[in-house]
C-alpha atoms as a PDB file:
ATOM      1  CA  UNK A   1     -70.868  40.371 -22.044  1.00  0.00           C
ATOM      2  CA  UNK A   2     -69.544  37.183 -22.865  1.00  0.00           C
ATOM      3  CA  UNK A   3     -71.963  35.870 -24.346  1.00  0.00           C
ATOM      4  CA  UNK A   4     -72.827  38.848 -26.349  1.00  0.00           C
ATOM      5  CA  UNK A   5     -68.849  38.800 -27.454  1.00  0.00           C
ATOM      6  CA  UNK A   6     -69.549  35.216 -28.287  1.00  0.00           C
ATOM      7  CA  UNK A   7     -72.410  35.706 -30.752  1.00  0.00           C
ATOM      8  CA  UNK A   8     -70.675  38.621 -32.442  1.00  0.00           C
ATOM      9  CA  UNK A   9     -68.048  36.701 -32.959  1.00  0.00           C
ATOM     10  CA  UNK A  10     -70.108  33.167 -34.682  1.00  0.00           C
ATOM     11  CA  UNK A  11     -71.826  35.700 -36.591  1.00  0.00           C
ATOM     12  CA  UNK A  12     -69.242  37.811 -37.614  1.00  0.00           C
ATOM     13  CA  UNK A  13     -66.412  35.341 -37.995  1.00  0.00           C
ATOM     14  CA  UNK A  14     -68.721  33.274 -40.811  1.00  0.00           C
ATOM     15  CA  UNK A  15     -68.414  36.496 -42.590  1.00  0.00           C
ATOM     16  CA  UNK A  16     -65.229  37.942 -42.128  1.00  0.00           C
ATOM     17  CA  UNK A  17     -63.880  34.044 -43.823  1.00  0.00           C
ATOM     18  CA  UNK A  18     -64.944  35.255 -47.231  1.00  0.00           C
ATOM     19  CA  UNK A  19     -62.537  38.027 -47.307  1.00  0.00           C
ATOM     20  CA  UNK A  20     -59.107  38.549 -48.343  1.00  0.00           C
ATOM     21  CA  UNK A  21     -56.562  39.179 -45.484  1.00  0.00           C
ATOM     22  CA  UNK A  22     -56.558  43.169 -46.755  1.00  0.00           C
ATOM     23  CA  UNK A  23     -60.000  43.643 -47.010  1.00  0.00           C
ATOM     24  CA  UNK A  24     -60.728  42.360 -43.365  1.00  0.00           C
ATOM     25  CA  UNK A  25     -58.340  44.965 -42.084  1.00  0.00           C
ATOM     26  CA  UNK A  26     -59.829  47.534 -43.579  1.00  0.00           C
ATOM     27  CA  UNK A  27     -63.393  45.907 -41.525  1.00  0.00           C
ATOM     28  CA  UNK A  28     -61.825  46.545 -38.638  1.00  0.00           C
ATOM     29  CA  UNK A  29     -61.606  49.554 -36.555  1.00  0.00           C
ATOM     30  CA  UNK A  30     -61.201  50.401 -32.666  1.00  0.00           C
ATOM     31  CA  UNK A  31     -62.900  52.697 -30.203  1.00  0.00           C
ATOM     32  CA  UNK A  32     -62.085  53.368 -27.033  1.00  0.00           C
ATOM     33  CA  UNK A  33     -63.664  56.098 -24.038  1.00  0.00           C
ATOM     34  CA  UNK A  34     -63.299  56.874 -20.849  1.00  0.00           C
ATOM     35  CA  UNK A  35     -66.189  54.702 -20.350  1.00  0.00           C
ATOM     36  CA  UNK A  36     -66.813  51.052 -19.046  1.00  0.00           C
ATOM     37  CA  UNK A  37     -67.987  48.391 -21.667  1.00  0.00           C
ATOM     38  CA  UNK A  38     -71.417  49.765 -19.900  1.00  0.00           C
ATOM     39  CA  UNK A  39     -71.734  53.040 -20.471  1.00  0.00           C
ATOM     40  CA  UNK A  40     -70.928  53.970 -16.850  1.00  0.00           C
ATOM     41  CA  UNK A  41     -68.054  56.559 -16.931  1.00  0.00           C
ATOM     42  CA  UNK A  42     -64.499  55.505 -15.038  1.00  0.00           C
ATOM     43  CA  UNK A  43     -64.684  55.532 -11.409  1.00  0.00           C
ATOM     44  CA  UNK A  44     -62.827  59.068 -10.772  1.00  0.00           C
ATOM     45  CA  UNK A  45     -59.218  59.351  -9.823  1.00  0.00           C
ATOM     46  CA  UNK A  46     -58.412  60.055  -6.256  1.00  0.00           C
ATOM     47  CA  UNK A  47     -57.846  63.526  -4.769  1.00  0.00           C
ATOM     48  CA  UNK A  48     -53.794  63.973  -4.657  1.00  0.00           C
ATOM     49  CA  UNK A  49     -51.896  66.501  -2.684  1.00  0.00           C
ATOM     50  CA  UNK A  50     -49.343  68.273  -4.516  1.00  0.00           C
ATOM     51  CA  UNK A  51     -46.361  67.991  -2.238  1.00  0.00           C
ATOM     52  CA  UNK A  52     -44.397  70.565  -4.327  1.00  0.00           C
ATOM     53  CA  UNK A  53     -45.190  72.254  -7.704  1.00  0.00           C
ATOM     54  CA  UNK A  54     -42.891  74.217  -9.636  1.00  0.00           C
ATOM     55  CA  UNK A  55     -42.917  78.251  -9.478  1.00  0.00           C
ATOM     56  CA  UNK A  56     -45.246  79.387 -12.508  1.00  0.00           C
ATOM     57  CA  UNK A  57     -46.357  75.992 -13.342  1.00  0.00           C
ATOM     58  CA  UNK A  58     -49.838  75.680 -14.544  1.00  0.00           C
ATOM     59  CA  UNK A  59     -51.196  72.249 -13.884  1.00  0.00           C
ATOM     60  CA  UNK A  60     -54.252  70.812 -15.888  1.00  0.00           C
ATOM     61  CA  UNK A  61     -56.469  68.140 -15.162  1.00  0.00           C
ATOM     62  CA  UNK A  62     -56.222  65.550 -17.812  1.00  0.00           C
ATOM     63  CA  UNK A  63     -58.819  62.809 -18.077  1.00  0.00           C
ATOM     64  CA  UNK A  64     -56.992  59.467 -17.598  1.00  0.00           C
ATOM     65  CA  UNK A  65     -55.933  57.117 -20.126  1.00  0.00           C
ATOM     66  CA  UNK A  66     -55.714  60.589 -22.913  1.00  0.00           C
ATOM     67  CA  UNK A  67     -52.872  59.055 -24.400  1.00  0.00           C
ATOM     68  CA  UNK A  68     -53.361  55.454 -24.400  1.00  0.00           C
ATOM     69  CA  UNK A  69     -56.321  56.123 -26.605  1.00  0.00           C
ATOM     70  CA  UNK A  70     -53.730  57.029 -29.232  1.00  0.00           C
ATOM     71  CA  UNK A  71     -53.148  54.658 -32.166  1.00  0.00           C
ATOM     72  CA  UNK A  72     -49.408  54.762 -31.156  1.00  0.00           C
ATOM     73  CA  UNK A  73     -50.454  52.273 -27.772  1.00  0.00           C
ATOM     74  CA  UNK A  74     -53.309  49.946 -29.109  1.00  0.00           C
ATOM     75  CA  UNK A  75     -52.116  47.202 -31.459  1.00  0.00           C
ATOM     76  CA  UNK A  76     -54.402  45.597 -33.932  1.00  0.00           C
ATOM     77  CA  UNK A  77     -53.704  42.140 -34.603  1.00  0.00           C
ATOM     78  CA  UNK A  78     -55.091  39.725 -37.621  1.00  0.00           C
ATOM     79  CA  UNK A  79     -55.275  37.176 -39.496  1.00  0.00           C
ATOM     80  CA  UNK A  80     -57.315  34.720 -41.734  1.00  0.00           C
ATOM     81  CA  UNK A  81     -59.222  33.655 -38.351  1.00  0.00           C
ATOM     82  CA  UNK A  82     -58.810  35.840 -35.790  1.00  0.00           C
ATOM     83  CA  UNK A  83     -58.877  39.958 -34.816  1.00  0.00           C
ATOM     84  CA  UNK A  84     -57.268  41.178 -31.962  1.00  0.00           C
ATOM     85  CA  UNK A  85     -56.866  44.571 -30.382  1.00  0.00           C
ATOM     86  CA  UNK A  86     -54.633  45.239 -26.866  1.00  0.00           C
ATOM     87  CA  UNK A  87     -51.392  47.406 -25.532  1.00  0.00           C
ATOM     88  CA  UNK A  88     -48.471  46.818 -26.320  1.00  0.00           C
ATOM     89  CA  UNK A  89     -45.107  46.115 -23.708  1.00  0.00           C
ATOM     90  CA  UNK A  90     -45.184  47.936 -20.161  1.00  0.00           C
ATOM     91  CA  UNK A  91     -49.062  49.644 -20.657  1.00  0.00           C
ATOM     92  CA  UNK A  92     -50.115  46.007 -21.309  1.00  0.00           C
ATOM     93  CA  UNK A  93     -49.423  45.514 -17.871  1.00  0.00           C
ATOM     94  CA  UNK A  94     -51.156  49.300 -16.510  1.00  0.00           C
ATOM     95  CA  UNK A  95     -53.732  48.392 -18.704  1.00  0.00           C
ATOM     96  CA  UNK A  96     -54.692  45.128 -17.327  1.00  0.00           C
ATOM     97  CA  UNK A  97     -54.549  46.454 -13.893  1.00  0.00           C
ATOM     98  CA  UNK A  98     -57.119  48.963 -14.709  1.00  0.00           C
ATOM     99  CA  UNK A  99     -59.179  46.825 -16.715  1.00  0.00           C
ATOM    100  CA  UNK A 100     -59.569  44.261 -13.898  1.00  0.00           C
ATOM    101  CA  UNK A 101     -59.505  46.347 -10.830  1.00  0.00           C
ATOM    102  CA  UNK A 102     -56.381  44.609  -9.916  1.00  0.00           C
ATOM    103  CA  UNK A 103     -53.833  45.778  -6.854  1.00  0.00           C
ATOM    104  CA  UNK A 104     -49.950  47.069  -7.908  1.00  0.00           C
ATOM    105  CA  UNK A 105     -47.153  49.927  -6.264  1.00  0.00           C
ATOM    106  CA  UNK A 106     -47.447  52.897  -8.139  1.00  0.00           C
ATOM    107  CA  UNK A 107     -43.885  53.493  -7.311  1.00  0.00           C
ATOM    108  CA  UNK A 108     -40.783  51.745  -6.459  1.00  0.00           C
ATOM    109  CA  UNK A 109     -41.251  51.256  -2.369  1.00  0.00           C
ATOM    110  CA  UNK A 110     -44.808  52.199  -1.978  1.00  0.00           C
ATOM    111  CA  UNK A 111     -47.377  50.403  -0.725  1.00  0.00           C
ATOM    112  CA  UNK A 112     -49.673  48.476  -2.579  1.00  0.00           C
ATOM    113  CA  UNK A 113     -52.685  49.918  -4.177  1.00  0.00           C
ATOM    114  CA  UNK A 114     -56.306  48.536  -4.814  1.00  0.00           C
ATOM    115  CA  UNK A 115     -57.137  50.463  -8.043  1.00  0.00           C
ATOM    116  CA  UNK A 116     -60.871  50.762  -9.109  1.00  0.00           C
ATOM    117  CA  UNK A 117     -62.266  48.701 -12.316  1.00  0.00           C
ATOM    118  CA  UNK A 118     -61.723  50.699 -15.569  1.00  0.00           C
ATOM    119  CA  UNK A 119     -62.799  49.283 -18.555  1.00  0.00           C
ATOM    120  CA  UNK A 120     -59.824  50.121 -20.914  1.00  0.00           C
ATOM    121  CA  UNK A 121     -61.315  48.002 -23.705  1.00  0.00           C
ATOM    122  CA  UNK A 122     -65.075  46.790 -24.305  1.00  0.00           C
ATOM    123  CA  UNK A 123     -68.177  47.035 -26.529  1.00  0.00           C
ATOM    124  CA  UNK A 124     -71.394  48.637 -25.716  1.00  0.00           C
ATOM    125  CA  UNK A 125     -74.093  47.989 -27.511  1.00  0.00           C
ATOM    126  CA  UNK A 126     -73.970  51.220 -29.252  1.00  0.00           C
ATOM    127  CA  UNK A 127     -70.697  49.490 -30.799  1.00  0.00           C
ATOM    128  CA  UNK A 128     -71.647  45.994 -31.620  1.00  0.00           C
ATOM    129  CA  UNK A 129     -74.060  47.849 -33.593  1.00  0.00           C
ATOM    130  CA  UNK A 130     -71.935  49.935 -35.241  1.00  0.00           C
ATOM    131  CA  UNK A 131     -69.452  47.352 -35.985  1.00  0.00           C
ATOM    132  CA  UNK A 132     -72.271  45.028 -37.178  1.00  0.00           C
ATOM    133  CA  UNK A 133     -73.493  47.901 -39.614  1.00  0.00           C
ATOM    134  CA  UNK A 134     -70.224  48.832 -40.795  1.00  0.00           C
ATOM    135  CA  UNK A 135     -69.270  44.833 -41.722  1.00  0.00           C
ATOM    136  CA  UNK A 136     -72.814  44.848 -43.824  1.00  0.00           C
ATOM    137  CA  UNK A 137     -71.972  47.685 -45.253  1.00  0.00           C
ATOM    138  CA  UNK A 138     -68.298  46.470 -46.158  1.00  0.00           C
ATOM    139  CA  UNK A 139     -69.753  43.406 -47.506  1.00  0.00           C
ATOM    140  CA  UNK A 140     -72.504  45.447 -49.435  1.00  0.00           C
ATOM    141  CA  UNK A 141     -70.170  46.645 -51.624  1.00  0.00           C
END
C-alpha cells in the first residue's frame, strides 16, 4: 500500500502544484468505513457481559467508530505541498491504537488489552480511483 500511496502521491502532487491554495481544498475530500484499507470489514468487537443495565433501558448495537466518522473528529490539513487527514487530541491516540493493532487499558486499573487491527484510515482501490477521477475532473474544468 505504500507504494501505491507513493505513486498517487508523484502523480497527484505534480498536479495539485498548479492550483491555488482554495481550489486544492475544494480537491480534497475524505472517506472513511468500517472497513480495512482492503476491503475486509473490522475484525468484530468482543462479546461483553452486561454487569448491570438500567431498568427500561434499551441497548443498541452500534457499529464501532459511528461517530468518529463524523466531520467533527477528522481534521483536514493543507497546504501549497502537502494534504493531510487524521484525529484530532485524545481519539488521535484511540485511533492509532486501532489502526495498528496496538495494546492499551481500556480503563484506569485494568489490564492491558491486545486490540485487533482496524483500519481507521486507508484507500482501496475503489478510492484511489475515485479520487484520481474526481482531481481530472477538477482540473477539467
Amino acid at each position: 500500500m505504500a507504494n501505491d500511496l507513493q505513486a498517487l502521491e508523484d502523480w497527484a502532487g505534480a498536479l495539485l502544484n498548479q492550483l491555488q491554495p482554495a481550489e486544492r481544498r475544494k480537491a480534497t475530500s475524505a472517506i472513511a468505513a468500517q472497513r480495512n484499507a482492503d476491503g475486509t470489514p473490522f475484525a468484530p468487537r468482543k462479546p461483553r457481559q452486561e454487569l448491570r443495565a438500567k431498568a427500561g433501558r434499551i441497548k443498541r448495537k452500534l457499529p464501532m467508530f459511528t461517530k468518529l466518522r463524523t466531520a467533527r473528529y477528522l481534521r483536514l490539513q493543507s497546504d501549497a505541498s502537502t494534504i493531510a487527514i487524521g484525529f484530532a487530541g485524545r481519539l488521535s491516540r484511540i485511533a492509532r491504537i486501532h489502526q495498528y493493532g496496538l495494546r492499551d487499558r481500556p480503563a484506569p486499573g485494568a489490564p492491558d488489552v491486545q486490540y485487533a487491527r482496524r483500519e481507521l484510515l486507508g484507500f482501496t482501490d475503489a478510492d484511489l480511483e475515485l479520487i484520481r477521477d474526481r482531481l481530472l475532473e477538477h482540473l477539467a474544468r
